[in-house]
C-alpha atoms as a PDB file:
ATOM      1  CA  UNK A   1     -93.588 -57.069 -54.760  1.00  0.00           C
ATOM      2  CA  UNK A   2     -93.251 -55.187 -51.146  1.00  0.00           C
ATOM      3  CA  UNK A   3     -89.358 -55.332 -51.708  1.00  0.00           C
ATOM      4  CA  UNK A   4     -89.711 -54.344 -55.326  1.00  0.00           C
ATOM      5  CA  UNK A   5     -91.239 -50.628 -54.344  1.00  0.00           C
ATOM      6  CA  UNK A   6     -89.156 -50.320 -50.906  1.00  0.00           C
ATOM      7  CA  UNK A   7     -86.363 -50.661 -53.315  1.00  0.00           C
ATOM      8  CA  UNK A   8     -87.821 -47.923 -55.829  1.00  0.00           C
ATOM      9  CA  UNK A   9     -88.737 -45.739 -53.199  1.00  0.00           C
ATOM     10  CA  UNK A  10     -85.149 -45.992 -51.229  1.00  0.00           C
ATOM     11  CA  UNK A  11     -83.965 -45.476 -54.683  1.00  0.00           C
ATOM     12  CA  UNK A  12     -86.053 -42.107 -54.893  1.00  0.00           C
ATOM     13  CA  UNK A  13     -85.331 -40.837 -51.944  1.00  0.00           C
ATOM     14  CA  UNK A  14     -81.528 -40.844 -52.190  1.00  0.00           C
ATOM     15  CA  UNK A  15     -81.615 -39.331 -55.428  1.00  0.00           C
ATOM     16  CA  UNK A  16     -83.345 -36.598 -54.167  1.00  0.00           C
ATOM     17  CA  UNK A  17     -80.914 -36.135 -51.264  1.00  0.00           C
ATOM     18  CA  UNK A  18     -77.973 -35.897 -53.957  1.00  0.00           C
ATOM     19  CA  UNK A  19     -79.831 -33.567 -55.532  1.00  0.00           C
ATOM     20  CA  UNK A  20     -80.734 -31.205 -52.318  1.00  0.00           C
ATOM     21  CA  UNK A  21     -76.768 -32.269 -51.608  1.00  0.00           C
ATOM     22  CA  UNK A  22     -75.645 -30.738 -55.024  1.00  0.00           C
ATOM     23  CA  UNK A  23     -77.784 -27.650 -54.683  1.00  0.00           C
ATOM     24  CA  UNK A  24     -76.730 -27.290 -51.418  1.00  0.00           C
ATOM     25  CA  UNK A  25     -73.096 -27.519 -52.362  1.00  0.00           C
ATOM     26  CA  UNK A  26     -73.745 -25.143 -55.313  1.00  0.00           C
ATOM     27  CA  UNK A  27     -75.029 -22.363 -53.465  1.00  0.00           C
ATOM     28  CA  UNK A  28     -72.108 -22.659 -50.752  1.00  0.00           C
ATOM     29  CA  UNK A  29     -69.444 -22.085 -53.251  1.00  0.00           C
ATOM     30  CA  UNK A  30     -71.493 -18.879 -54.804  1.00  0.00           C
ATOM     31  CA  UNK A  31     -71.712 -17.901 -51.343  1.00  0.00           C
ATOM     32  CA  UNK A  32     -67.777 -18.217 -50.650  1.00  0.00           C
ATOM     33  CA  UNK A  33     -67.442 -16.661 -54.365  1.00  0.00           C
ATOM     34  CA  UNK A  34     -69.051 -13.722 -53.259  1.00  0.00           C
ATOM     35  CA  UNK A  35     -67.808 -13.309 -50.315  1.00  0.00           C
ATOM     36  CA  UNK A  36     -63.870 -13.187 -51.904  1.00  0.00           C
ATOM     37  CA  UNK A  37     -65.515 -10.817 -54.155  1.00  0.00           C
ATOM     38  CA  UNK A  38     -66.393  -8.368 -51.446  1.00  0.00           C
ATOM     39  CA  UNK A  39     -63.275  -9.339 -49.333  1.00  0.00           C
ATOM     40  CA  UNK A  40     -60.606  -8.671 -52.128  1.00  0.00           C
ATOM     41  CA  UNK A  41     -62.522  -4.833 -53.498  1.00  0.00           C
ATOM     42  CA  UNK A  42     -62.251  -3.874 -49.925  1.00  0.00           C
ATOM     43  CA  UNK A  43     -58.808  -5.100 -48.931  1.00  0.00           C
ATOM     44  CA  UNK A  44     -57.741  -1.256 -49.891  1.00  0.00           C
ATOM     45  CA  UNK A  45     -58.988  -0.083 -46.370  1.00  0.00           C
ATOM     46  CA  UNK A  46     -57.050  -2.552 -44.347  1.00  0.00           C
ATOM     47  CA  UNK A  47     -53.655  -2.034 -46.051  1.00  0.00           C
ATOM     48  CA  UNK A  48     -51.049  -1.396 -43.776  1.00  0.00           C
ATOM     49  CA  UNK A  49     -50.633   2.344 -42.606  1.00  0.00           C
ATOM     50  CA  UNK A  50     -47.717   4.525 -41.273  1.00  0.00           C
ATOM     51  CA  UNK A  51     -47.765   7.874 -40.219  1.00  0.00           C
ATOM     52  CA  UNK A  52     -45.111  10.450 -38.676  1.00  0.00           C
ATOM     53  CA  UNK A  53     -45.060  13.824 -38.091  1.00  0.00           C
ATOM     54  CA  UNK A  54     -45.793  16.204 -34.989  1.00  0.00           C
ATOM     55  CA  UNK A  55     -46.899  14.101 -32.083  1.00  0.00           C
ATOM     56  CA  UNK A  56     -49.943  15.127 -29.793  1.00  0.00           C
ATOM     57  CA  UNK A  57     -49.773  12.385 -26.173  1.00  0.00           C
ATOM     58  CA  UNK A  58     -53.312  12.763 -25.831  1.00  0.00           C
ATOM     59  CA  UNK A  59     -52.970  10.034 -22.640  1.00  0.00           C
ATOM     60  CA  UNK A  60     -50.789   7.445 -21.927  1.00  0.00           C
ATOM     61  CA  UNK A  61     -52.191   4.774 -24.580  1.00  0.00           C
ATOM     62  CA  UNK A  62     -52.760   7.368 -27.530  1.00  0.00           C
ATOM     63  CA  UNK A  63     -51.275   9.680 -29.202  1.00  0.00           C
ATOM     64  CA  UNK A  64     -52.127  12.385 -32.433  1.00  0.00           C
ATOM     65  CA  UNK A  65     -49.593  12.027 -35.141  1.00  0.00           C
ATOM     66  CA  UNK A  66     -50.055  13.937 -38.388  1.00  0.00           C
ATOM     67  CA  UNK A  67     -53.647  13.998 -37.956  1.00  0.00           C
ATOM     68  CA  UNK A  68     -54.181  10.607 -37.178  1.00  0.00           C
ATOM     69  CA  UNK A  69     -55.090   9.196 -33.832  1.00  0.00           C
ATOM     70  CA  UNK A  70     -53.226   6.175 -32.761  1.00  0.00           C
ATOM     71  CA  UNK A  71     -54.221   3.723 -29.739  1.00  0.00           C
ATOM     72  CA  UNK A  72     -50.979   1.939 -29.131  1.00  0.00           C
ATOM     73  CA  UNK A  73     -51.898  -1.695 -29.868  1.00  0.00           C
ATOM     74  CA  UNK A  74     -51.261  -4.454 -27.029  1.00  0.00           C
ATOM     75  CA  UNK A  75     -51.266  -2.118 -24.120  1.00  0.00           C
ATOM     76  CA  UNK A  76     -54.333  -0.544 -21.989  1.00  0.00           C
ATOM     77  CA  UNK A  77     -52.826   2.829 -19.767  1.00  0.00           C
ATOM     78  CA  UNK A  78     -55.138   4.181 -16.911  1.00  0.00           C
ATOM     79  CA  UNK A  79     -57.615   6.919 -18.404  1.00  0.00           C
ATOM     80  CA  UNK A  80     -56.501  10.528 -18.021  1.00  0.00           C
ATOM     81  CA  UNK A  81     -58.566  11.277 -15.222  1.00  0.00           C
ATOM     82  CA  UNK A  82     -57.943   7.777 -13.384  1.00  0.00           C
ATOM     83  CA  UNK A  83     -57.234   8.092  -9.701  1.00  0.00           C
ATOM     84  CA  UNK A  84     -54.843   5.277  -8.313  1.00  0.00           C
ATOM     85  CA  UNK A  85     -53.689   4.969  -4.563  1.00  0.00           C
ATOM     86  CA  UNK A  86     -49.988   4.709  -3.050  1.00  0.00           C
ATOM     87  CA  UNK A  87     -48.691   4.433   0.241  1.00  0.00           C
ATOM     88  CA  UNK A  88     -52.327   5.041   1.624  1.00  0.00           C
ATOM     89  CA  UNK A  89     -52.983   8.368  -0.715  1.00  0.00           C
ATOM     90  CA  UNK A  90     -54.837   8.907  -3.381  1.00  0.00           C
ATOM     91  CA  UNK A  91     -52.582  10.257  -6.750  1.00  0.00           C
ATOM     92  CA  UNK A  92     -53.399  11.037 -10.910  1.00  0.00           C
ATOM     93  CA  UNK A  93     -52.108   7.903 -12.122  1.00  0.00           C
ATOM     94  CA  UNK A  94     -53.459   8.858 -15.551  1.00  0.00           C
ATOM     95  CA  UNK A  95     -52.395  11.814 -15.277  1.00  0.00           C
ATOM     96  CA  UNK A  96     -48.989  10.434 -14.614  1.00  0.00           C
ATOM     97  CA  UNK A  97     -48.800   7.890 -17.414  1.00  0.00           C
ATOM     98  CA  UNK A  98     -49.491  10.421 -19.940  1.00  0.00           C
ATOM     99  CA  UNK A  99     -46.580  12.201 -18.335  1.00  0.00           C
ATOM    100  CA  UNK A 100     -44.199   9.163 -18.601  1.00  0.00           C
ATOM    101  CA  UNK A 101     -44.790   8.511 -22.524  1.00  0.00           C
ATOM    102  CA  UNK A 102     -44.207  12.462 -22.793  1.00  0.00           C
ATOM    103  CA  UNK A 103     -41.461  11.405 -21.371  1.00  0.00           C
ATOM    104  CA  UNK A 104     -39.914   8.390 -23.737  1.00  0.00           C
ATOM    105  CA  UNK A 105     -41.061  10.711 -26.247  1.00  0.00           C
ATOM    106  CA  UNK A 106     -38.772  13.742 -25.402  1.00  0.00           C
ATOM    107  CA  UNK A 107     -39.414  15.789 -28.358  1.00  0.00           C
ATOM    108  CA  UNK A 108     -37.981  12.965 -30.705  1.00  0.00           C
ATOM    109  CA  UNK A 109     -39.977  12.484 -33.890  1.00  0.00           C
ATOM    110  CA  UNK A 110     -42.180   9.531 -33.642  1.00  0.00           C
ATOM    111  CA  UNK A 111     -42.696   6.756 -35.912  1.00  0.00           C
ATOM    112  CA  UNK A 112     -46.264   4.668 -35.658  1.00  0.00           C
ATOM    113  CA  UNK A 113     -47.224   1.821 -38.245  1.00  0.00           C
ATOM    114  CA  UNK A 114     -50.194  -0.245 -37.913  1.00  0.00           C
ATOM    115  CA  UNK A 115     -53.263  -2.092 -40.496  1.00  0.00           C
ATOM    116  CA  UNK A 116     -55.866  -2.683 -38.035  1.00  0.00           C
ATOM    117  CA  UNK A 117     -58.230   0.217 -36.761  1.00  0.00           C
ATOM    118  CA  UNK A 118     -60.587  -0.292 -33.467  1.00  0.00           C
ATOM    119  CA  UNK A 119     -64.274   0.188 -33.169  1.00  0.00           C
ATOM    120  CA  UNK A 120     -64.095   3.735 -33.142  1.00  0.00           C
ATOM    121  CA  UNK A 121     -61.884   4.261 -35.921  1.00  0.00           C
ATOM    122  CA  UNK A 122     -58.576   4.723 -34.046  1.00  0.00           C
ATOM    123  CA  UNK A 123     -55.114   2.945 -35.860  1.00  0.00           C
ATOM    124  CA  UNK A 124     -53.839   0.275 -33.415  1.00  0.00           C
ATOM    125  CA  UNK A 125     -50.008   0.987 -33.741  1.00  0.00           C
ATOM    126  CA  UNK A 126     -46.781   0.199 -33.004  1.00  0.00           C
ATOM    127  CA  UNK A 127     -44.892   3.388 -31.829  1.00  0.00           C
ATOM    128  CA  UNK A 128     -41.260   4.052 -31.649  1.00  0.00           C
ATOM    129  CA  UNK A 129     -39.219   7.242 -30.883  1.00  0.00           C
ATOM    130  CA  UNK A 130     -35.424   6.959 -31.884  1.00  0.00           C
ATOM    131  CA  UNK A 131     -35.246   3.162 -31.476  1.00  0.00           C
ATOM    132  CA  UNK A 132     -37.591   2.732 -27.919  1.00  0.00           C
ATOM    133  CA  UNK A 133     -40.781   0.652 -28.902  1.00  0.00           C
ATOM    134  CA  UNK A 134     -43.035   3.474 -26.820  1.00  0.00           C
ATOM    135  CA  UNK A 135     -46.341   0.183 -26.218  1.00  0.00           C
ATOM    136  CA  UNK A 136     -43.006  -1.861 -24.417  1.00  0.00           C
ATOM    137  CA  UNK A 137     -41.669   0.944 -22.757  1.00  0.00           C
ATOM    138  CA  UNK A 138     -45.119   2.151 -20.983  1.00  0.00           C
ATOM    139  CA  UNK A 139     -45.511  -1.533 -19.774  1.00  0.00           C
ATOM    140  CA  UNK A 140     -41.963  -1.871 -18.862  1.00  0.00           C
ATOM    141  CA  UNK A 141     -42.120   1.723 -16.727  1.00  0.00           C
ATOM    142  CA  UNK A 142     -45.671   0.638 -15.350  1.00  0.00           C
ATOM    143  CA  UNK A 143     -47.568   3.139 -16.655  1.00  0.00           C
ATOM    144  CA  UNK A 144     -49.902   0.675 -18.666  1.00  0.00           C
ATOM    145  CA  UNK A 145     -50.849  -2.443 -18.595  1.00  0.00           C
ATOM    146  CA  UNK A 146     -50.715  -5.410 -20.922  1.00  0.00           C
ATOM    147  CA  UNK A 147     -54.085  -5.491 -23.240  1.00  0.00           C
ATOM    148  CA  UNK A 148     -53.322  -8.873 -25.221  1.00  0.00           C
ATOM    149  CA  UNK A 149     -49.583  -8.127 -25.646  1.00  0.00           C
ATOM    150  CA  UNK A 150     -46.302  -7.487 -23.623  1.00  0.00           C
ATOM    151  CA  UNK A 151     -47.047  -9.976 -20.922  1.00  0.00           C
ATOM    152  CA  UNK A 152     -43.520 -10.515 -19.947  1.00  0.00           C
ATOM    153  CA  UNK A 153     -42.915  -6.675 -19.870  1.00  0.00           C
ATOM    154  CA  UNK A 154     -45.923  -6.244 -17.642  1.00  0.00           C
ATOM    155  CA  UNK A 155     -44.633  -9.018 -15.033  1.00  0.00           C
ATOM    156  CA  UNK A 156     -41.459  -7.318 -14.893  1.00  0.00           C
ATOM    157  CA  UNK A 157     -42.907  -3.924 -13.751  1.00  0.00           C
ATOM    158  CA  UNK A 158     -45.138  -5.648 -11.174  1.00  0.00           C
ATOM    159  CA  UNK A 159     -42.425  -7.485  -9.687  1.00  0.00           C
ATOM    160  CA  UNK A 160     -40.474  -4.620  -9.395  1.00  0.00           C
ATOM    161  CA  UNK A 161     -43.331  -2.011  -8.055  1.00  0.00           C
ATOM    162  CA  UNK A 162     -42.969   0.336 -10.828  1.00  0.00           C
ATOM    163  CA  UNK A 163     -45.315   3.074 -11.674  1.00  0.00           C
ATOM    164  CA  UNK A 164     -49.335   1.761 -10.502  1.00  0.00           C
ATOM    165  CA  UNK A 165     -47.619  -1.675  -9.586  1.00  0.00           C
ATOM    166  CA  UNK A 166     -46.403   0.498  -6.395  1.00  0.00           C
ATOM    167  CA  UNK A 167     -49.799   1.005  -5.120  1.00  0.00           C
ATOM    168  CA  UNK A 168     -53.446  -0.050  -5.540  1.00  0.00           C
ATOM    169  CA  UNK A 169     -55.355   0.395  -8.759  1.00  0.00           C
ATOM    170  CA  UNK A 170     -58.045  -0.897 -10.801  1.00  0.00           C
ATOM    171  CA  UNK A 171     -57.110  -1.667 -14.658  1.00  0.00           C
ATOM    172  CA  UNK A 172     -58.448   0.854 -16.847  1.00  0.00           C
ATOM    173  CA  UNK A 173     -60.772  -2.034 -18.875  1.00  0.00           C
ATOM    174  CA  UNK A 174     -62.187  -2.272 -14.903  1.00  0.00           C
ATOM    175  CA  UNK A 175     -62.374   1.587 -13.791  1.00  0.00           C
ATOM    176  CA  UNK A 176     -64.257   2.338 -17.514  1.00  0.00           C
ATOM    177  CA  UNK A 177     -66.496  -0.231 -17.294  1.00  0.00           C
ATOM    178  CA  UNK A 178     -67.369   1.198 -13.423  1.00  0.00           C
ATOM    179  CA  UNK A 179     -67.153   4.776 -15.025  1.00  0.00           C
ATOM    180  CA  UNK A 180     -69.714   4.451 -17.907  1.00  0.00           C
ATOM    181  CA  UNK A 181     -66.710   4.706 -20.074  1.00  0.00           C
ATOM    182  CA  UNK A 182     -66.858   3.358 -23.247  1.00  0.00           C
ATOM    183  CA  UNK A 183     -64.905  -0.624 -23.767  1.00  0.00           C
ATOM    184  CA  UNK A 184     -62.893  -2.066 -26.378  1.00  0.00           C
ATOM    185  CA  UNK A 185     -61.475  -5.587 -26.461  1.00  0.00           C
ATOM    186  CA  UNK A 186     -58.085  -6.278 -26.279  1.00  0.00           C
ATOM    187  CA  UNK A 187     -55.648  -6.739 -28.828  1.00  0.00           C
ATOM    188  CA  UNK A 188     -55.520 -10.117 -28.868  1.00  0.00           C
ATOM    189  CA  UNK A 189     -56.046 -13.297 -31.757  1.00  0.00           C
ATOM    190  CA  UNK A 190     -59.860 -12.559 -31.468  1.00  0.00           C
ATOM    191  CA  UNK A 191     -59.998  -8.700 -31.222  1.00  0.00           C
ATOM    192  CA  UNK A 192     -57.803  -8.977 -34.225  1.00  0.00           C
ATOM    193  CA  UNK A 193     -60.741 -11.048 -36.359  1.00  0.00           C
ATOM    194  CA  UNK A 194     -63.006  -8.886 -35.447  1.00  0.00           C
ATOM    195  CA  UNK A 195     -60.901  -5.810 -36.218  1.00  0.00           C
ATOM    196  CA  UNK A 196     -60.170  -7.072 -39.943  1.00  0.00           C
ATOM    197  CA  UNK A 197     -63.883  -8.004 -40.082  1.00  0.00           C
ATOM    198  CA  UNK A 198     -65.195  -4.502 -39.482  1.00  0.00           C
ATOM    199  CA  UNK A 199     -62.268  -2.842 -41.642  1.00  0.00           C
ATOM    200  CA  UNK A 200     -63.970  -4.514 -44.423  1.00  0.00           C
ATOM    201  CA  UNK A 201     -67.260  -4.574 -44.106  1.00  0.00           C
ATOM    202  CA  UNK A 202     -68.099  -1.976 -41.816  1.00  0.00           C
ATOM    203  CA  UNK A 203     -65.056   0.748 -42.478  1.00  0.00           C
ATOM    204  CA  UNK A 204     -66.583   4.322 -41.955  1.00  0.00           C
ATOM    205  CA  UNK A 205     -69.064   3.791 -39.714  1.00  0.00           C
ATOM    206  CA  UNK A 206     -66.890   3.873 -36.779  1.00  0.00           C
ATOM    207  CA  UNK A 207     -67.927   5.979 -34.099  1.00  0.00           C
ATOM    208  CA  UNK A 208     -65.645   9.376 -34.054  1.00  0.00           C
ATOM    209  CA  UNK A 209     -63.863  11.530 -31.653  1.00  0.00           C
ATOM    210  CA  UNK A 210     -63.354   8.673 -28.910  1.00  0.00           C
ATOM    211  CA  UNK A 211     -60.840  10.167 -26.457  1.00  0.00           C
ATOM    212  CA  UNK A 212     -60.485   7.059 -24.951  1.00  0.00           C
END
């Protein structure tokens, strides 16, 4: 008789965990529904994006073009009033890097494309002028530093002591962070995620007028 009702009641009780199970599993794939829902009525805002026109070098990691502020993706250059040190004196490395992508730009028209857009609102883009990819060529020069691309341009320059690889500096992520500046991630796998994320769900509330 014991057995009869331990039976019955195991019985019970695993019917009621396929039933939790299939409610459970229900509401998941409403969930997931809704969420593509959302995902694909958004998917406007993180549409790939080009833009040319006249060229602003605001420092040595962003530029104005047409109107739209671009931080060159995969690179990090020191900020504009960044102090570095070389052969024992103290120089405007930032000053200088914005100098150097003045420089590569040499009055050519500039081409920047790009999808994803930082936390403050800025397009991350590739840049070229003529055919010189302007990210590489700041890396290459030593006026920036790799920020979750160009690695192999980046241990070029510092084996060859070009530009802040010729003295002693702190990377810009470093001297902001020491500076009250304001930090974004780098443009790597995971800063990319998050990037897309906040294009869809959070596009427009980006903070404004970073000169960063």
């Amino acid at each position: 008789m014991s057995s009869y009702r331990y039976g019955r009641s195991w019985r019970g009780a695993r019917q009621s965990r396929r039933r939790h199970r299939k409610f459970f599993d229900y509401a998941l794939a409403f969930a997931i529904l809704g969420l593509l829902v959302v995902v694909s009525a958004r998917l406007d805002r993180v549409g790939s994006r080009q833009a040319t026109g006249a060229v602003t070098v605001n420092d040595g990691d962003t530029l104005t073009l047409g109107g739209e502020k671009i931080r060159l993706r995969g690179i990090d250059a020191p900020e504009y009033h960044q102090i570095c040190r070389r052969d024992g004196e103290e120089y405007p490395c930032g000053r200088r890097s914005r100098e150097a992508l003045g420089k590569l730009i040499a009055g050519r028209p500039v081409t920047c494309s790009g999808w994803e857009r930082d936390r403050y609102g800025r397009l991350l883009g590739d840049c070229s002028a003529g055919d010189d990819n302007l990210n590489a060529a700041q890396v290459a020069g030593g006026w920036a530093v790799a920020y979750g691309d160009y690695l192999d341009q980046e241990e070029e320059a510092r084996a060859l002591g070009l530009g802040v690889w010729a003295g002693e500096f702190e990377r810009p992520r470093d001297w902001r962070r020491s500076h009250g500046g304001m930090i974004d991630g780098e443009h790597d796998g995971i800063g990319t995620i998050l990037n897309w994320l906040r294009a869809i769900f959070f596009s427009g509330q980006q903070s404004r007028g970073v000169s960063t």
